[in-house]
Protein backbone atom coordinates (compact mmCIF):
# COMPACT_ATOMS: atom_id res chain seq x y z
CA UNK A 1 0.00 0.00 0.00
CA UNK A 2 1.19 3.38 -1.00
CA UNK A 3 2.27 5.72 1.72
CA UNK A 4 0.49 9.08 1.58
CA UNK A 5 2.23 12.46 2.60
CA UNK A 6 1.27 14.56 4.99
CA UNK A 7 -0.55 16.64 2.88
CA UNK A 8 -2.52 14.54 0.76
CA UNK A 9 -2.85 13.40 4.56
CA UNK A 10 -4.63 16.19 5.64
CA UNK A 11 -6.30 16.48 2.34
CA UNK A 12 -8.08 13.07 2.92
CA UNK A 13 -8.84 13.85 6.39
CA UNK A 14 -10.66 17.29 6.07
CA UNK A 15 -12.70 15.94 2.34
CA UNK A 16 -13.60 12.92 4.89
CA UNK A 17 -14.74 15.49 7.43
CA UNK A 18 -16.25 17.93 5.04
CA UNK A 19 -18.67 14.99 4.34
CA UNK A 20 -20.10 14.95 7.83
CA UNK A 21 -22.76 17.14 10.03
CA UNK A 22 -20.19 18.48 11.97
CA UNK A 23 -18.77 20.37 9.20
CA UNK A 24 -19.90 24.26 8.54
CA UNK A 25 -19.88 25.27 4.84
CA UNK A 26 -19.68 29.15 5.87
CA UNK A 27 -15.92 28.36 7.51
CA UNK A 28 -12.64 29.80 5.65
CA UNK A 29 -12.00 26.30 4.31
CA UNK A 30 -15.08 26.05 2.41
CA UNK A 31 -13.90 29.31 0.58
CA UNK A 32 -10.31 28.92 0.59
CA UNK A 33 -11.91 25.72 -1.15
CA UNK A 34 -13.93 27.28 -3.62
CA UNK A 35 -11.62 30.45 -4.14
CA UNK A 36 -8.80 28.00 -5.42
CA UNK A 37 -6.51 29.28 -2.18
CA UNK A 38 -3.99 27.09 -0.43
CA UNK A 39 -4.78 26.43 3.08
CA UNK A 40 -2.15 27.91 4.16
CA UNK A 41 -3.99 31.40 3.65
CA UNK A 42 -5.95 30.30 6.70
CA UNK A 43 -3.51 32.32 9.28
CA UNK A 44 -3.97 35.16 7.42
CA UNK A 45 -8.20 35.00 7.79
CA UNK A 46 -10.39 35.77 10.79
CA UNK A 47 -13.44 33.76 11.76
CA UNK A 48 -14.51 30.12 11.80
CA UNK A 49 -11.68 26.82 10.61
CA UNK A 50 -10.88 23.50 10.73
CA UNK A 51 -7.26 22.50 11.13
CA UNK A 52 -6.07 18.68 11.15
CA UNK A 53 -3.48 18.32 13.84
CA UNK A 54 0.16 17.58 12.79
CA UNK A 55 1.68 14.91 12.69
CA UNK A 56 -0.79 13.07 10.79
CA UNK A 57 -1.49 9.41 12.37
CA UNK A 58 -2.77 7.23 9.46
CA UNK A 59 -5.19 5.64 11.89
CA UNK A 60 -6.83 8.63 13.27
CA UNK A 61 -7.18 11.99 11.88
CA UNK A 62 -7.98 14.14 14.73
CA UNK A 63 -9.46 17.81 13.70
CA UNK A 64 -9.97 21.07 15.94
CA UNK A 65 -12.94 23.83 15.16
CA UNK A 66 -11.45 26.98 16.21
CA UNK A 67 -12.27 30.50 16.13
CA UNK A 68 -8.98 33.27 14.49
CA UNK A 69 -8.41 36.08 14.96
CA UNK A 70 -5.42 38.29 14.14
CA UNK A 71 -5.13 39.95 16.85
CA UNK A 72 -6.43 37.81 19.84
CA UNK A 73 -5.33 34.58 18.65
CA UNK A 74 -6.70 31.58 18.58
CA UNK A 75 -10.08 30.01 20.39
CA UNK A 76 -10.57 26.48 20.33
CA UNK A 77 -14.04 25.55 20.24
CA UNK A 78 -14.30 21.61 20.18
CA UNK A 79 -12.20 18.48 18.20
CA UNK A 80 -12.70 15.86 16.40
CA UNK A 81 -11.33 12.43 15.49
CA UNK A 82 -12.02 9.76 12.09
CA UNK A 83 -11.05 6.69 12.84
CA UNK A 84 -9.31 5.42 9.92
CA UNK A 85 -10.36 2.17 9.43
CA UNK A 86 -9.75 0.13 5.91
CA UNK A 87 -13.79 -0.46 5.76
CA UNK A 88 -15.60 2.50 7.29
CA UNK A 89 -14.70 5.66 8.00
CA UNK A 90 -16.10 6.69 11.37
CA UNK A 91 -16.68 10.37 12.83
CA UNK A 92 -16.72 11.56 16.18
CA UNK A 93 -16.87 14.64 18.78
CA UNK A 94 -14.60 13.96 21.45
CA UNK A 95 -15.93 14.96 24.76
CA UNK A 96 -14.95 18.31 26.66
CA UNK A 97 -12.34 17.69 29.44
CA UNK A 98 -15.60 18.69 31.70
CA UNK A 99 -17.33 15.75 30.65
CA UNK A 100 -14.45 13.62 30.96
CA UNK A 101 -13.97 14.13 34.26
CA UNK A 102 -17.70 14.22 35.45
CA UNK A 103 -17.66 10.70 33.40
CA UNK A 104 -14.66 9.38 35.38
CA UNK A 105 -16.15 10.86 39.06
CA UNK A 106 -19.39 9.54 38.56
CA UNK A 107 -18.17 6.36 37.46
CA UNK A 108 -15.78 6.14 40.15
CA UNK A 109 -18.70 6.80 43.33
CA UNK A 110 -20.80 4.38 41.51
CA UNK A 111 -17.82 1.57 41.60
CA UNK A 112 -17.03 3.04 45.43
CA UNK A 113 -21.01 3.07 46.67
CA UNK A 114 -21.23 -0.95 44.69
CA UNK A 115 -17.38 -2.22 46.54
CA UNK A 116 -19.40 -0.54 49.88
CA UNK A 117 -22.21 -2.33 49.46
CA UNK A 118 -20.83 -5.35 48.91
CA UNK A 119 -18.79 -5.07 51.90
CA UNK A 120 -21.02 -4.73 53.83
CA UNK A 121 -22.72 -7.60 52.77
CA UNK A 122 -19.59 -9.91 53.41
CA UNK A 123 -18.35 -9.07 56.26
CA UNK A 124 -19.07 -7.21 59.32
CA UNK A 125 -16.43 -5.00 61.67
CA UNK A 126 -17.49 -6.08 65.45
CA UNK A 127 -14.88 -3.80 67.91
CA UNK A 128 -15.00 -6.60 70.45
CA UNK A 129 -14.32 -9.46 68.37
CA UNK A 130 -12.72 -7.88 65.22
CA UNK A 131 -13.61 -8.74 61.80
CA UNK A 132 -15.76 -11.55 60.98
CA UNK A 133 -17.08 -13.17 57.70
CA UNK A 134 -20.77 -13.59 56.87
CA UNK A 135 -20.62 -17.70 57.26
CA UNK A 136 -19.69 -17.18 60.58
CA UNK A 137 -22.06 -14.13 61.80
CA UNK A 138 -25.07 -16.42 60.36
CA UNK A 139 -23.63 -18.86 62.55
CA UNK A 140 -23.70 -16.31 65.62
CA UNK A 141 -27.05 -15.24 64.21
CA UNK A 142 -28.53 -18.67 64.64
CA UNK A 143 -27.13 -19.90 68.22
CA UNK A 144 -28.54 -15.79 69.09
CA UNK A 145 -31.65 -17.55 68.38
CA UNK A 146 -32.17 -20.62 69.82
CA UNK A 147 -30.80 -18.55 73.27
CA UNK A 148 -33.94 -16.60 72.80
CA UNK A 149 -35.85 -19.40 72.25
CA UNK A 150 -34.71 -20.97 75.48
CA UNK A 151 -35.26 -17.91 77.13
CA UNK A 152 -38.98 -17.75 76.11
CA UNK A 153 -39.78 -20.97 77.20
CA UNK A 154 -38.21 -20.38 80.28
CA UNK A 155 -40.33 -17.33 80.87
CA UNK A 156 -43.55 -19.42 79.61
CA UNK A 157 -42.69 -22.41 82.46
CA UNK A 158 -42.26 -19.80 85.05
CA UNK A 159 -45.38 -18.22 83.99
CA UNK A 160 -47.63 -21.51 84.00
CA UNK A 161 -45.46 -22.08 87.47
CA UNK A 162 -46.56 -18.76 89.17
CA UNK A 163 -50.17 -19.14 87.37
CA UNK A 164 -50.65 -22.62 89.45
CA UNK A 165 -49.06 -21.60 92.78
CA UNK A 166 -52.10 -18.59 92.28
CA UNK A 167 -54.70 -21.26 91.43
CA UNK A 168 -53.84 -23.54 94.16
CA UNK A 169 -53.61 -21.01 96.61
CA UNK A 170 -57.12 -19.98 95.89
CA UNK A 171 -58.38 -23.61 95.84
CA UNK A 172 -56.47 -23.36 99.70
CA UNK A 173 -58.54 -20.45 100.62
CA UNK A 174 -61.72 -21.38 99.61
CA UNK A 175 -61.42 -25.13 101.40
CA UNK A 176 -60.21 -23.05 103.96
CA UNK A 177 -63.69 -20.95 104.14
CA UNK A 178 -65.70 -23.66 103.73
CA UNK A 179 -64.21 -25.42 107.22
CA UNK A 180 -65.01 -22.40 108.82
CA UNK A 181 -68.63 -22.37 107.36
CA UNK A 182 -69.43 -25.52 108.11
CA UNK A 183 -67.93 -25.52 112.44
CA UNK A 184 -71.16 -23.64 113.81
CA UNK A 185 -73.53 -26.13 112.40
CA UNK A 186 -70.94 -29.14 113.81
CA UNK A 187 -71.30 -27.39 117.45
CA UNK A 188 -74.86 -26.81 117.03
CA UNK A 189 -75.52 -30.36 116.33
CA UNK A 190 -72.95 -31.03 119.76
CA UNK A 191 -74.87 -29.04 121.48
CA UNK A 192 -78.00 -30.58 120.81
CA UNK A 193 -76.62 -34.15 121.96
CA UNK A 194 -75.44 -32.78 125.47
CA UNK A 195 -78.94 -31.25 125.91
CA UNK A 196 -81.01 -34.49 125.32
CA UNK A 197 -78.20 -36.66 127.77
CA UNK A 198 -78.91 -34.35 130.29
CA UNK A 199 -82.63 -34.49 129.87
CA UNK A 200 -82.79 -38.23 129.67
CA UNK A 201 -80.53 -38.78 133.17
CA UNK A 202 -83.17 -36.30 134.63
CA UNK A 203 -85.44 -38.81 134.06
């Protein structure tokens, strides 16, 4: 494959660009272009360009829109790339430093918040014991458990415990009651017996 200079370089790179939405017809290329000039008339015109960045790499043509002016300078506006590729030709805008770095921060606190969140999934930071892994914790988790298990039917037995002593000592009291009901009639009846002995030795 023939080598190409830098020139016809450049030339390929802005006619591929030229092709593309991104390029403006009312820049100085399009009338250095259609006025026959060289481009290197450019740095003697104010207003809207396209330059191709030197040196050329065959694989990528990269491409600034800038803004001249004579007496200010230079203002770059935004750049391009073309990826060079032997079956299509493909055209990009390459993203403000701005957005690169908003990219990269969000990108980074979304990989931070997932590694956090996975942490704390796995593993857990007692400051008594130090660290331990989930198997273990569920392990913990479970024997936590079956303590508080044993410790509610503990409670329940003590409860059904107190709830009989209660129930017996009411069945005590009322027995108790019912004794002392039941002595008047028992000396009433006693006295009655005594009374007819007597009469019957009287007679």
């Amino acid at each position: 494959m023939e080598q190409l200079t830098e020139e016809e370089k450049i030339d390929e790179a802005m006619n591929l660009f030229s092709n593309t939405d991104f390029y403006d017809v009312n820049c100085n290329n399009e009338r250095c272009r259609m006025q026959g000039l060289d481009i290197s008339k450019l740095k003697m015109m104010n207003g809207l360009e396209f330059e191709v960045m030197t040196p050329v790499d065959p694989n990528v043509y990269v491409i600034k829109r800038q803004d001249r002016d004579r007496n200010s300078g230079v203002k770059l506006n935004s750049v391009y790339y073309i990826l060079n590729e032997q079956i299509t030709k493909s055209v990009y805008e390459s993203p403000s430093v701005f957005s690169l770095i908003d990219s990269k921060i969000r990108r980074s606190l979304f990989l931070l918040n997932k590694g956090f969140q996975e942490a704390s999934n796995v593993a857990n930071h007692p400051l008594k014991l130090g660290q331990q892994w989930w198997w273990q914790l569920e392990e913990d988790e479970e024997k936590e458990k079956e303590k508080e298990k044993e410790k509610e039917k503990e409670k329940e037995k003590e409860k059904e415990k107190e709830e009989q002593q209660e129930q017996d000592e009411e069945n005590d009291k009322k027995k108790e009651s019912n004794s002392v009901v039941n002595t008047p009639n028992s000396l009433l009846e006693t006295s009655g017996a005594l009374e007819n002995e007597q009469k019957r030795f009287e007679f």
